[in-house]
C-alpha atoms as a PDB file:
ATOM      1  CA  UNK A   1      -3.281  15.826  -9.692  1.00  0.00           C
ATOM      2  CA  UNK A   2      -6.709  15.793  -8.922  1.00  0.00           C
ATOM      3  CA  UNK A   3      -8.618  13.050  -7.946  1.00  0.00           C
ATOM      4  CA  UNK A   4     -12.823  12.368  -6.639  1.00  0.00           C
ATOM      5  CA  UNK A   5     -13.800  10.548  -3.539  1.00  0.00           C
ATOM      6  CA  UNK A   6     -15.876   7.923  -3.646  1.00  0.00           C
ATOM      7  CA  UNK A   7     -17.830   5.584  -1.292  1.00  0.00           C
ATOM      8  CA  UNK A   8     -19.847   2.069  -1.822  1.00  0.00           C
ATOM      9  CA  UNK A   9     -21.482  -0.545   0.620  1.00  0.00           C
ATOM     10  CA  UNK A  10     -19.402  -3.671   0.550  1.00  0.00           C
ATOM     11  CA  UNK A  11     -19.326  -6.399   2.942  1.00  0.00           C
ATOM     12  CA  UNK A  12     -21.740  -4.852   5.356  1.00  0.00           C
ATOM     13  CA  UNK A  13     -19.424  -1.586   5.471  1.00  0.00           C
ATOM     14  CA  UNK A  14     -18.945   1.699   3.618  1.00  0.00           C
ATOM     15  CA  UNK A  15     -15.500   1.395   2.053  1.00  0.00           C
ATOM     16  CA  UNK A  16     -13.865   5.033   1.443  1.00  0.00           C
ATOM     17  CA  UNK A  17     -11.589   4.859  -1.850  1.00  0.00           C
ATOM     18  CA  UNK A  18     -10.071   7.835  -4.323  1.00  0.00           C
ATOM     19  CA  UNK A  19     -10.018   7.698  -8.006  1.00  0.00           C
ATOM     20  CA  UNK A  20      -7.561   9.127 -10.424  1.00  0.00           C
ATOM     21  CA  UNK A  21      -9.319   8.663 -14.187  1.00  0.00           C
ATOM     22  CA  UNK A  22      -7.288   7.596 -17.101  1.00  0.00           C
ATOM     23  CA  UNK A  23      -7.805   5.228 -20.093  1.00  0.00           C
ATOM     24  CA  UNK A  24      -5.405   2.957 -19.361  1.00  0.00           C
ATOM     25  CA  UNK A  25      -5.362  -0.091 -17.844  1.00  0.00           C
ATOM     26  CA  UNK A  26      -7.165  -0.256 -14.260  1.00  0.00           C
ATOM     27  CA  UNK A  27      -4.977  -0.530 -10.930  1.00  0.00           C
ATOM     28  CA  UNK A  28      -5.562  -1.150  -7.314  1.00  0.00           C
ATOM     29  CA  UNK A  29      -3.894   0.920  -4.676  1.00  0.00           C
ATOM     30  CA  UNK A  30      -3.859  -0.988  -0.915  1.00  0.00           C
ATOM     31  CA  UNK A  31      -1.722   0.948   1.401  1.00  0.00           C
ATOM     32  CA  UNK A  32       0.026  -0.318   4.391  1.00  0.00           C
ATOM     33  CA  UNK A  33      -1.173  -1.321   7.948  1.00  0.00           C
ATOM     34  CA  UNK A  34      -1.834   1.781   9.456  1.00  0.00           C
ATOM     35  CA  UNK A  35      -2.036   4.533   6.937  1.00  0.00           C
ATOM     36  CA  UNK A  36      -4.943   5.383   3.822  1.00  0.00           C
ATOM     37  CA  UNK A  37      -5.582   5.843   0.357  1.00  0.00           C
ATOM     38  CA  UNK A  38      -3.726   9.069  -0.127  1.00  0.00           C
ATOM     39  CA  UNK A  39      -0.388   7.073   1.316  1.00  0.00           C
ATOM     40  CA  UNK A  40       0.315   6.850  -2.781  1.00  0.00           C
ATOM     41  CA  UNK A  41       0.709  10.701  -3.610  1.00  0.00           C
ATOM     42  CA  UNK A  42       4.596  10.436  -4.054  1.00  0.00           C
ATOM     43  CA  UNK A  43       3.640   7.713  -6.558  1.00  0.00           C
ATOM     44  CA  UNK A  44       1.097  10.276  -8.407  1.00  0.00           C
ATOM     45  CA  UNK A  45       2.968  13.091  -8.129  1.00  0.00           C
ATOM     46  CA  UNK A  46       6.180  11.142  -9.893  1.00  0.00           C
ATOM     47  CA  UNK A  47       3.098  10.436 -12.498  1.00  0.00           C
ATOM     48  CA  UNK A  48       1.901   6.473 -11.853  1.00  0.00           C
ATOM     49  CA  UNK A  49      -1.631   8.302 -13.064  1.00  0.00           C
ATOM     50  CA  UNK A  50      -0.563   9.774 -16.257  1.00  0.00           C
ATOM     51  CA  UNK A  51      -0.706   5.531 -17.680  1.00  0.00           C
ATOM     52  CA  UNK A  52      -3.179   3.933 -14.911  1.00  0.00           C
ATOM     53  CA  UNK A  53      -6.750   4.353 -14.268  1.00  0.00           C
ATOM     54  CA  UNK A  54      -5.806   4.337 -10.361  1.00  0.00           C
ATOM     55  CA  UNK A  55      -8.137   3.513  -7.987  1.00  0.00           C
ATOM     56  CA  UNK A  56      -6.780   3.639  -4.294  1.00  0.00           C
ATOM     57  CA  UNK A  57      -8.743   2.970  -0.907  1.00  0.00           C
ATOM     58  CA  UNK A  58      -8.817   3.360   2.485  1.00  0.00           C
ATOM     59  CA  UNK A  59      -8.918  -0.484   3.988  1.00  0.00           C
ATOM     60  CA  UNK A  60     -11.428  -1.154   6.975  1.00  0.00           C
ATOM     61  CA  UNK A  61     -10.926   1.207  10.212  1.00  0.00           C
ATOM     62  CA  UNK A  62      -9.111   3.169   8.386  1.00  0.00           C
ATOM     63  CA  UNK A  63      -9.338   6.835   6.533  1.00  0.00           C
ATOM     64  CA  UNK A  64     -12.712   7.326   5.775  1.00  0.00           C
ATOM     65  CA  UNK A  65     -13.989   3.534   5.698  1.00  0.00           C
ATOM     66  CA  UNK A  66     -16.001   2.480   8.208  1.00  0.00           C
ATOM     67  CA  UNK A  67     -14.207   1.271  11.352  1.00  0.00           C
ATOM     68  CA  UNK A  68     -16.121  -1.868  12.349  1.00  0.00           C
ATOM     69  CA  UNK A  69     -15.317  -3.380  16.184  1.00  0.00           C
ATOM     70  CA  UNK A  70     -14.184  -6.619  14.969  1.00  0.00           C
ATOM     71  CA  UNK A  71     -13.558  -8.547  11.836  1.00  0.00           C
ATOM     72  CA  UNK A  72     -10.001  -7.657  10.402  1.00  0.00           C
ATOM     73  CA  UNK A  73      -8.721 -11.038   8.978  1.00  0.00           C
ATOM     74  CA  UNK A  74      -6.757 -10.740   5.617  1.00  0.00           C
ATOM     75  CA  UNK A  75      -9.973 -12.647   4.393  1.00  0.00           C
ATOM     76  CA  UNK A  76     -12.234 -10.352   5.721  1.00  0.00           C
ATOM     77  CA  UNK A  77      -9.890  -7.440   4.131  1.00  0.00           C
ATOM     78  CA  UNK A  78      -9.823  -9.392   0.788  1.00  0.00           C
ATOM     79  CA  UNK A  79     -13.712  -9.623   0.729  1.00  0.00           C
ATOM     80  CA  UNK A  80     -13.984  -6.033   0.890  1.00  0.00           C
ATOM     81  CA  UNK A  81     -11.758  -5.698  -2.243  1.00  0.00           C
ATOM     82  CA  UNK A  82     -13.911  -8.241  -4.163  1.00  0.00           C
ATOM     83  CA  UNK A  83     -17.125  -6.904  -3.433  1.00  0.00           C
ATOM     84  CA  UNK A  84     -15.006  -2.754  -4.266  1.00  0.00           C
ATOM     85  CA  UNK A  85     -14.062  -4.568  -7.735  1.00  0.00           C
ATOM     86  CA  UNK A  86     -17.616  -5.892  -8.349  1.00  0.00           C
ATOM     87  CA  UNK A  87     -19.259  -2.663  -7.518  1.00  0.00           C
ATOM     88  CA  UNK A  88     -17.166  -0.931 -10.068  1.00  0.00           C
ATOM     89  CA  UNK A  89     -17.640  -3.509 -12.999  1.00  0.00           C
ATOM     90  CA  UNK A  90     -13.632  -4.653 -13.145  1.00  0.00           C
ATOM     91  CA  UNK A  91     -13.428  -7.911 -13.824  1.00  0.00           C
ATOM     92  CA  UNK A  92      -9.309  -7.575 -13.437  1.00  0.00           C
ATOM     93  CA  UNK A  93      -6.996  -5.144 -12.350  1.00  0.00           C
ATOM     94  CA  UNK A  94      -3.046  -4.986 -11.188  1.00  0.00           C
ATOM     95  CA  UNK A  95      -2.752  -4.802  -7.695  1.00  0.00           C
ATOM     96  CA  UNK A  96      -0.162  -2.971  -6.199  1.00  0.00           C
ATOM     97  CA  UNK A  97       0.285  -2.994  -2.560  1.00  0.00           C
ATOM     98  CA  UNK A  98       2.589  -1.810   0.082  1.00  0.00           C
ATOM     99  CA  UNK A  99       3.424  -3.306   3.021  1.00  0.00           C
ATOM    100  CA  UNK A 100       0.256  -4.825   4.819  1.00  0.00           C
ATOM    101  CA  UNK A 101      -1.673  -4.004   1.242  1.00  0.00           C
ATOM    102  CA  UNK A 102       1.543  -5.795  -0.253  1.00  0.00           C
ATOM    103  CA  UNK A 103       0.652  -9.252   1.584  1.00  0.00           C
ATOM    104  CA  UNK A 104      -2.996  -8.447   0.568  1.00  0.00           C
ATOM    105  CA  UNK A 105      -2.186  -8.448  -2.840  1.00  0.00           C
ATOM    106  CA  UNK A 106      -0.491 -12.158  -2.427  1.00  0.00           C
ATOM    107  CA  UNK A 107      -3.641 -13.190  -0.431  1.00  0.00           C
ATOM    108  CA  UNK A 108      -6.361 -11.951  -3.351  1.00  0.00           C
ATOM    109  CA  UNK A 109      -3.980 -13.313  -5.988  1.00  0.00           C
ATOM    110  CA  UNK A 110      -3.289 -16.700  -4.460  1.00  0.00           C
ATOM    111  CA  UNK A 111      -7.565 -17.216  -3.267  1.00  0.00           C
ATOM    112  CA  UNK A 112      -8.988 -14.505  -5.860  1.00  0.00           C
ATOM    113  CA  UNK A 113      -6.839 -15.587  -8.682  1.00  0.00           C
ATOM    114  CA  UNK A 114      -9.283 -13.980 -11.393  1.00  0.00           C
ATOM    115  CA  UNK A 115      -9.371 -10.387 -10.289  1.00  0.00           C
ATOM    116  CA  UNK A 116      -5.439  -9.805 -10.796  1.00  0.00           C
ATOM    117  CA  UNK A 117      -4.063  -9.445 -13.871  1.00  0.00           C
ATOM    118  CA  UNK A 118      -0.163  -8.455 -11.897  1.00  0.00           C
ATOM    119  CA  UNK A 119       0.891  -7.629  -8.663  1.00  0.00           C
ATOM    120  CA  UNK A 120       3.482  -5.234  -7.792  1.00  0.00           C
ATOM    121  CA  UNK A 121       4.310  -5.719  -4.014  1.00  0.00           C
ATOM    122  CA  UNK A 122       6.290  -3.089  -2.341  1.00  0.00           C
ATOM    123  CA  UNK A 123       8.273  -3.852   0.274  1.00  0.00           C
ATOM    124  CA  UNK A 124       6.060  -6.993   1.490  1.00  0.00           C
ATOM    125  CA  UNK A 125       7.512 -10.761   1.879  1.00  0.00           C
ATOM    126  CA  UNK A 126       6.692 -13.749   3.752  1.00  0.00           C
ATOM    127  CA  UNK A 127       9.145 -12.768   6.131  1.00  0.00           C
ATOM    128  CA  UNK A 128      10.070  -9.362   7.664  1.00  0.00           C
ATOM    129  CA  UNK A 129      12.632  -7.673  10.205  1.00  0.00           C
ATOM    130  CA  UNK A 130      12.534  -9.818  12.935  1.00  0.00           C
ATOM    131  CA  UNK A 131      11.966  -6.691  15.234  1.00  0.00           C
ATOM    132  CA  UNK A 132       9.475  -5.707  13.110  1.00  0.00           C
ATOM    133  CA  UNK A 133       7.221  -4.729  16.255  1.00  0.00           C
ATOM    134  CA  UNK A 134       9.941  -2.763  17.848  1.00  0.00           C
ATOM    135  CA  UNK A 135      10.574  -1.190  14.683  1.00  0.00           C
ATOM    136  CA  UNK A 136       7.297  -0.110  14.328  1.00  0.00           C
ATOM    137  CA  UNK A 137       6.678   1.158  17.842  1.00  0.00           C
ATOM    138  CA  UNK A 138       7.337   4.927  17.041  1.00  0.00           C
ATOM    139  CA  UNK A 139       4.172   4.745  14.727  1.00  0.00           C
ATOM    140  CA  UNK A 140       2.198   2.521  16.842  1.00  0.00           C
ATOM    141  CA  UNK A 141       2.523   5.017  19.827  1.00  0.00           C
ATOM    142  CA  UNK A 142       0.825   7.487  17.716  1.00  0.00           C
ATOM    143  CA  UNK A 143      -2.141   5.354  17.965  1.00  0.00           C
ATOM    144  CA  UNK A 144      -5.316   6.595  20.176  1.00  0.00           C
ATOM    145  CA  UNK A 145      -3.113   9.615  21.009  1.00  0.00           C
ATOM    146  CA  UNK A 146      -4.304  12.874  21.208  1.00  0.00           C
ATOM    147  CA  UNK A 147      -3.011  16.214  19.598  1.00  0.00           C
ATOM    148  CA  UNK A 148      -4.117  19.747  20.672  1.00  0.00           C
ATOM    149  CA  UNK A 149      -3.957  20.977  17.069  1.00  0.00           C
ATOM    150  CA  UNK A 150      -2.782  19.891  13.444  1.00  0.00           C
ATOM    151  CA  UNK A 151       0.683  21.574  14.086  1.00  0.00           C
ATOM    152  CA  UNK A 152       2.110  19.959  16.808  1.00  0.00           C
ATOM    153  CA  UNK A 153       0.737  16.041  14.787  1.00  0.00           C
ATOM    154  CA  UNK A 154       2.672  17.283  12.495  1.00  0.00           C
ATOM    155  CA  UNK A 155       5.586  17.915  14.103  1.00  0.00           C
ATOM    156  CA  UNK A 156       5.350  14.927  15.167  1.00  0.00           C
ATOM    157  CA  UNK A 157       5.348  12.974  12.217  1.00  0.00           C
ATOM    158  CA  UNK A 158       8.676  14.646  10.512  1.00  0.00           C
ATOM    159  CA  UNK A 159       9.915  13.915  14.090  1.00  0.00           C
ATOM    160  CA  UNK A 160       9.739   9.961  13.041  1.00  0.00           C
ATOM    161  CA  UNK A 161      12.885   8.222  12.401  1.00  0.00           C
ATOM    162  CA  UNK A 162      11.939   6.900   9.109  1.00  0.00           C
ATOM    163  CA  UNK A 163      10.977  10.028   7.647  1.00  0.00           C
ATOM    164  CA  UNK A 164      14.262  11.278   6.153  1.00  0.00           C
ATOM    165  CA  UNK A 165      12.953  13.911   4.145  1.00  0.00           C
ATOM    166  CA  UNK A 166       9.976  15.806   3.423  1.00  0.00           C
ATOM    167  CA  UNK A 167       7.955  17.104   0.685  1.00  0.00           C
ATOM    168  CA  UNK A 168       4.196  18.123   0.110  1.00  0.00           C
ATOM    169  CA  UNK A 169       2.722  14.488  -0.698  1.00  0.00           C
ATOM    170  CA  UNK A 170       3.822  13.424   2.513  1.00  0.00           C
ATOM    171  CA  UNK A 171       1.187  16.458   4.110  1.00  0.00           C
ATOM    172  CA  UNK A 172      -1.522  15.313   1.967  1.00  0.00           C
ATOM    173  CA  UNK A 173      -1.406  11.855   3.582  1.00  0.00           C
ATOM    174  CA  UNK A 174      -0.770  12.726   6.940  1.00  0.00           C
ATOM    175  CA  UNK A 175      -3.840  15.117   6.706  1.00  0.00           C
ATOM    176  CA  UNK A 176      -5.762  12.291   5.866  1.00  0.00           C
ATOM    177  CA  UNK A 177      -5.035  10.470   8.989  1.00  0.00           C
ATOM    178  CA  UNK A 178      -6.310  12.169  11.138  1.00  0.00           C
ATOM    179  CA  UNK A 179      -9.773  12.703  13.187  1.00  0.00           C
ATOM    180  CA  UNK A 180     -11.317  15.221  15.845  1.00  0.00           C
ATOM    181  CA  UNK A 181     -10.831  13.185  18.947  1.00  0.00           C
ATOM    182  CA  UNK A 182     -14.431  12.753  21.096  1.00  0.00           C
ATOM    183  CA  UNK A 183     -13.195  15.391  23.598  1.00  0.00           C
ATOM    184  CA  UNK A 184     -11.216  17.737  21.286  1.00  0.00           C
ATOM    185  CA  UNK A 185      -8.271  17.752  19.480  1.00  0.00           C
ATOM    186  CA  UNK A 186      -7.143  14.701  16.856  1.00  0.00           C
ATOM    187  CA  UNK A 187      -6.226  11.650  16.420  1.00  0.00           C
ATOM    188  CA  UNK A 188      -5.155   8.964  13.854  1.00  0.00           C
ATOM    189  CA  UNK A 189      -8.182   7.425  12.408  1.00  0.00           C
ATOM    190  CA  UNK A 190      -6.995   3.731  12.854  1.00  0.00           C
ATOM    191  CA  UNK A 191      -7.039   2.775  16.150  1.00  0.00           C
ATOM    192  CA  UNK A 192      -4.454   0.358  18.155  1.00  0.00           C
ATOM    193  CA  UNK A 193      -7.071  -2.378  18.869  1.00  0.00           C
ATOM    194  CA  UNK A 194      -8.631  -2.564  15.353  1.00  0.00           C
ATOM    195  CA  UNK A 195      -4.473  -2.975  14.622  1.00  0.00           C
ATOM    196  CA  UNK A 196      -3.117  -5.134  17.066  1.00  0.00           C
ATOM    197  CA  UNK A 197      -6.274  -7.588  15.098  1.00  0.00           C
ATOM    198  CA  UNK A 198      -5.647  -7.343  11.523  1.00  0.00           C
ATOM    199  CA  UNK A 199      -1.508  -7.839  12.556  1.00  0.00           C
ATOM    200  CA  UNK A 200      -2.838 -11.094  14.509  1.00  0.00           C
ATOM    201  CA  UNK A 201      -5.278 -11.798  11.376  1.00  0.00           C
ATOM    202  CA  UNK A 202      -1.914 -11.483   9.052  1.00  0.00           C
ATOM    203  CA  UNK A 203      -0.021 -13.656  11.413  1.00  0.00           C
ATOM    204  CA  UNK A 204      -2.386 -16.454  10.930  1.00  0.00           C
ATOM    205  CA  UNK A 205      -1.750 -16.867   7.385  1.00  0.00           C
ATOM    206  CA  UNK A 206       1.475 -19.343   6.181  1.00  0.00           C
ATOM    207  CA  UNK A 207       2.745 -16.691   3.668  1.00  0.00           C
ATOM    208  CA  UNK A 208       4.935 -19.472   1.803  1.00  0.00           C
ATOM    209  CA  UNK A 209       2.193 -21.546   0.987  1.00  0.00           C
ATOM    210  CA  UNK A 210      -0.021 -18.400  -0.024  1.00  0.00           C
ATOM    211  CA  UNK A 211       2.931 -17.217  -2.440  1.00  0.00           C
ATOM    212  CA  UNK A 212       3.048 -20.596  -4.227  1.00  0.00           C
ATOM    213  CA  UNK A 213      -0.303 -20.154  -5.498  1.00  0.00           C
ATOM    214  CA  UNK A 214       0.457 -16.908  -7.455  1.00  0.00           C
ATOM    215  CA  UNK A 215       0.206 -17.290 -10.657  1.00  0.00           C
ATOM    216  CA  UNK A 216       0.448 -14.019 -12.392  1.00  0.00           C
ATOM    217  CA  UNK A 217       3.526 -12.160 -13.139  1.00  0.00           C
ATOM    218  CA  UNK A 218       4.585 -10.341  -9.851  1.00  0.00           C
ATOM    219  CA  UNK A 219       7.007  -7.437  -9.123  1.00  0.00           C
ATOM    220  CA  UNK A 220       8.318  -7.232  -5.635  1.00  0.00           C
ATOM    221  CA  UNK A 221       9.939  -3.900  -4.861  1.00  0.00           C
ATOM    222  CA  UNK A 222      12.220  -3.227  -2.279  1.00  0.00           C
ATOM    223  CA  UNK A 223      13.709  -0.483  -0.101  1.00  0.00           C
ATOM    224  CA  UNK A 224      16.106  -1.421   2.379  1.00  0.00           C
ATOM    225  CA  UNK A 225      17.392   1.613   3.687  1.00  0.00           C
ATOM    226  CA  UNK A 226      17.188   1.814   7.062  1.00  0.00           C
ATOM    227  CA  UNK A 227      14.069   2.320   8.865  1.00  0.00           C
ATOM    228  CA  UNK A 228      14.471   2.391  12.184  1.00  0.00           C
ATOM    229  CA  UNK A 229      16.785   1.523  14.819  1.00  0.00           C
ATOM    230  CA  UNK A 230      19.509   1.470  12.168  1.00  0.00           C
ATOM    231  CA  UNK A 231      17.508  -1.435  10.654  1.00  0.00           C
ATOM    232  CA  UNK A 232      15.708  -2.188   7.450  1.00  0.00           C
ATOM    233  CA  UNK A 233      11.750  -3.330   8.171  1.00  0.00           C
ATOM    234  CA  UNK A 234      12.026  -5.238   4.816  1.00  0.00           C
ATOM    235  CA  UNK A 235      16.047  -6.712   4.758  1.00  0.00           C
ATOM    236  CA  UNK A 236      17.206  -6.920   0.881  1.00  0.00           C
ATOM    237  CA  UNK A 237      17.775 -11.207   1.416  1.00  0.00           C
ATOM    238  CA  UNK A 238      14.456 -11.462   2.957  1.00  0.00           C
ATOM    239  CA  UNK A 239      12.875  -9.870  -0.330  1.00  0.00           C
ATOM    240  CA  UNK A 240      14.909 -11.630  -2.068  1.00  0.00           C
ATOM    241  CA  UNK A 241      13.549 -14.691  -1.024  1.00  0.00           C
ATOM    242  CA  UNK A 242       9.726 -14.080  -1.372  1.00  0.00           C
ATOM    243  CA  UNK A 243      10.408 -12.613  -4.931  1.00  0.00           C
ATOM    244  CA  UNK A 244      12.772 -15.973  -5.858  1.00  0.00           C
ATOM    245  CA  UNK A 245       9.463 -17.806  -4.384  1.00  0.00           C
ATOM    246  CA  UNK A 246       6.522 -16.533  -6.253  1.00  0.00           C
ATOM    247  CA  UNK A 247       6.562 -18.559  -9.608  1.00  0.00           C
ATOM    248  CA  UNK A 248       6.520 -15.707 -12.075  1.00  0.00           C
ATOM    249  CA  UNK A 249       8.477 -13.276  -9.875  1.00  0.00           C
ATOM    250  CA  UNK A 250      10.936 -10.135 -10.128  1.00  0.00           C
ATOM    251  CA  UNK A 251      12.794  -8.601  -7.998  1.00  0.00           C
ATOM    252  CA  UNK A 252      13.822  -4.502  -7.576  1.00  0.00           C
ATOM    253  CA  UNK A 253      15.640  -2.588  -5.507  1.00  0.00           C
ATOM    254  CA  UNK A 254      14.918   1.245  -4.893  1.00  0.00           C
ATOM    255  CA  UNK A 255      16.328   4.104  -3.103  1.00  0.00           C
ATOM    256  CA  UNK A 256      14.476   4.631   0.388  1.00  0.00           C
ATOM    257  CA  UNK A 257      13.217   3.113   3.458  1.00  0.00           C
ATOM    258  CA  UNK A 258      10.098   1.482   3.813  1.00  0.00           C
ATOM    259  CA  UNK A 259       8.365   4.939   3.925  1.00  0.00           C
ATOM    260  CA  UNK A 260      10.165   7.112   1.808  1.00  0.00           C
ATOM    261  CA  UNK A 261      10.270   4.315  -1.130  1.00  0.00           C
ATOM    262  CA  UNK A 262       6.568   6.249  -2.033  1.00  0.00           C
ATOM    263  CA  UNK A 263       7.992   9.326  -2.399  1.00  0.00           C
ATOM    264  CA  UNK A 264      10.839  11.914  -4.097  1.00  0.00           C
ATOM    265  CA  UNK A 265      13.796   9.596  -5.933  1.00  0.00           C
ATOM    266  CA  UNK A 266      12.454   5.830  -4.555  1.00  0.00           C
ATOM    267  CA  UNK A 267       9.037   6.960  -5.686  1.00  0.00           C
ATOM    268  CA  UNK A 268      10.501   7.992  -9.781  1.00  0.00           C
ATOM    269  CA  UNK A 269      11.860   5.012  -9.551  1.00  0.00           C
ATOM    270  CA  UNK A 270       9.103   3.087  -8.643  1.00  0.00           C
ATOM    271  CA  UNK A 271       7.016   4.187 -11.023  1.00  0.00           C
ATOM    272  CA  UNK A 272       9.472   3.837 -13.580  1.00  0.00           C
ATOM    273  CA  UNK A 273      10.082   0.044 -12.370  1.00  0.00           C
ATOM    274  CA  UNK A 274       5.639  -0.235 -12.709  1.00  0.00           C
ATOM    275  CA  UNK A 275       5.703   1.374 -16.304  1.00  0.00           C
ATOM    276  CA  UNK A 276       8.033  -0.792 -17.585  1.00  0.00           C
ATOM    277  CA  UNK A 277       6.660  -4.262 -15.641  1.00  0.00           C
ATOM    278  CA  UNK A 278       3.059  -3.676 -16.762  1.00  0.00           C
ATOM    279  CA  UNK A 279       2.792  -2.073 -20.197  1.00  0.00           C
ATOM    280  CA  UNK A 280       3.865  -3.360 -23.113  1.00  0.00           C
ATOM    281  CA  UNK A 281       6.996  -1.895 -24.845  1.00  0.00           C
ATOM    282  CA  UNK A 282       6.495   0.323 -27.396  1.00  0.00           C
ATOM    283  CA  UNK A 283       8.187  -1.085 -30.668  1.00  0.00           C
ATOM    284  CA  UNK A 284       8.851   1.995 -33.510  1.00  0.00           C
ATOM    285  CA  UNK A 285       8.591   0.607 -37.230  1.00  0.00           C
ATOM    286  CA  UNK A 286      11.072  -0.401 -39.232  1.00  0.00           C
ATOM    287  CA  UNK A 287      12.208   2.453 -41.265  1.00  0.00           C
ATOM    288  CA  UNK A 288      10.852   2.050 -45.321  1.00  0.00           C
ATOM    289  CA  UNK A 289      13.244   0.652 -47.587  1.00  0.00           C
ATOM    290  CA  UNK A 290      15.223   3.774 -49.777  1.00  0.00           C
END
């Protein structure tokens, strides 16, 4: 599906987003820690853009935003997304997030509250895997390292653990992560440092306390396949938890890991799950008396 790209001066940065048009209702797209706006093209392809006006972006120091030195708190993140909201005129949108952009969702609903109509929250919760780092160390390593060429990136990529499958959406976003490195080659756009601060910036925050503040109806999906290491990065009771938490919440449970929820069968399914949480059901008329 096509799709224009997009950039405005927020926050004393130029934040990168991509914009699928439609006429109905407006949603936010916040991918996860390390990856960019086109993270979501399992989502489009299983058609989240044939109902949403979808607007998705590339968080600081990562894509094509501008990758500031310092300054990756989740209020720092969330005052990018107010000032990308004002300079489009929306008043309200749903937020859907995954992962890090999942916890950023709680964070602009809980301090923002008038900007989200609902949140979905994919595979995000107050608490994670314990070994969350270690779990995550196969991606992390790809951080600041160099590739002689686009092929042998991305042969490194369907290498990773938690990609079980493939299919084209999965290229699309990879493509996007990447970057001619200063002395040839590529690299990932986000780098390790600007990481290693927005992962201390989300470890500052008490997530229960942020997640009793939401008030709008919430949809927390989860995909507890394994990840890594044999191990989910988002365990089913842990989601659980956070979804029994927030006051107007739901839980879901799709096919997938943490990655692959965003694409082939998780991804139907999660769009299926967003159609039927945010629009309103479709009630045929009574049929006329004979």
């Amino acid at each position: 599906m096509n799709y224009t790209d997009h950039s405005v001066l927020v926050n004393n940065i130029n934040l990168h987003y991509i914009e699928y048009p439609n006429n109905g209702p407006a949603m936010l797209l916040m991918h996860g820690l390390t990856a960019n706006a086109h993270a979501f093209g399992g989502l489009i392809a299983a058609g989240l853009a044939d109902d949403f006006h979808i607007y998705s972006v590339d968080l600081r120091g990562r894509g094509q935003s501008d990758h500031p030195a310092f300054h990756y708190s989740m209020n720092d993140h969330a005052r990018d997304i107010i000032g990308l909201l004002d300079a489009l005129g929306l008043n309200q949108v749903i937020l859907c997030g995954h992962s890090f952009g999942g916890l950023l969702s709680i964070y602009l609903a809980a301090n923002y509250p008038k900007y989200a109509s609902k949140l979905i929250i994919l595979d995000a919760a107050a608490r994670m895997n314990p070994r969350a780092a270690e779990l995550l160390g196969y991606r992390l390593s790809t951080l600041d390292s160099v590739y002689p060429s686009w092929e042998e990136y991305l042969a490194e990529v369907k290498a990773a653990p938690y990609n079980t499958f493939w299919e084209d959406a999965m290229e699309e976003y990879y493509r996007a992560d990447i970057r001619p490195a200063q002395k040839g080659g590529i690299t990932p756009s986000a780098n390790l440092s600007n990481i290693i601060e927005a992962s201390v910036g989300l470890a500052q925050i008490s997530w229960p306390s942020e997640i009793e503040k939401v008030q709008q109806p919430a949809l927390l999906i989860n995909a507890p396949e394994d990840y890594n290491l044999d191990e989910p990065l988002l365990p089913d009771d842990y989601a659980r938890e956070t979804a029994e938490a927030l006051p107007h919440g739901k839980y879901l449970r799709v096919d997938g890991n943490h990655q692959t929820m965003l694409y082939g069968k998780g991804a139907r399914q999660t769009v299926k799950a967003i159609r039927n949480f945010c629009l309103p059901a479709v009630v045929a008329p009574a049929p006329a008396d004979q």
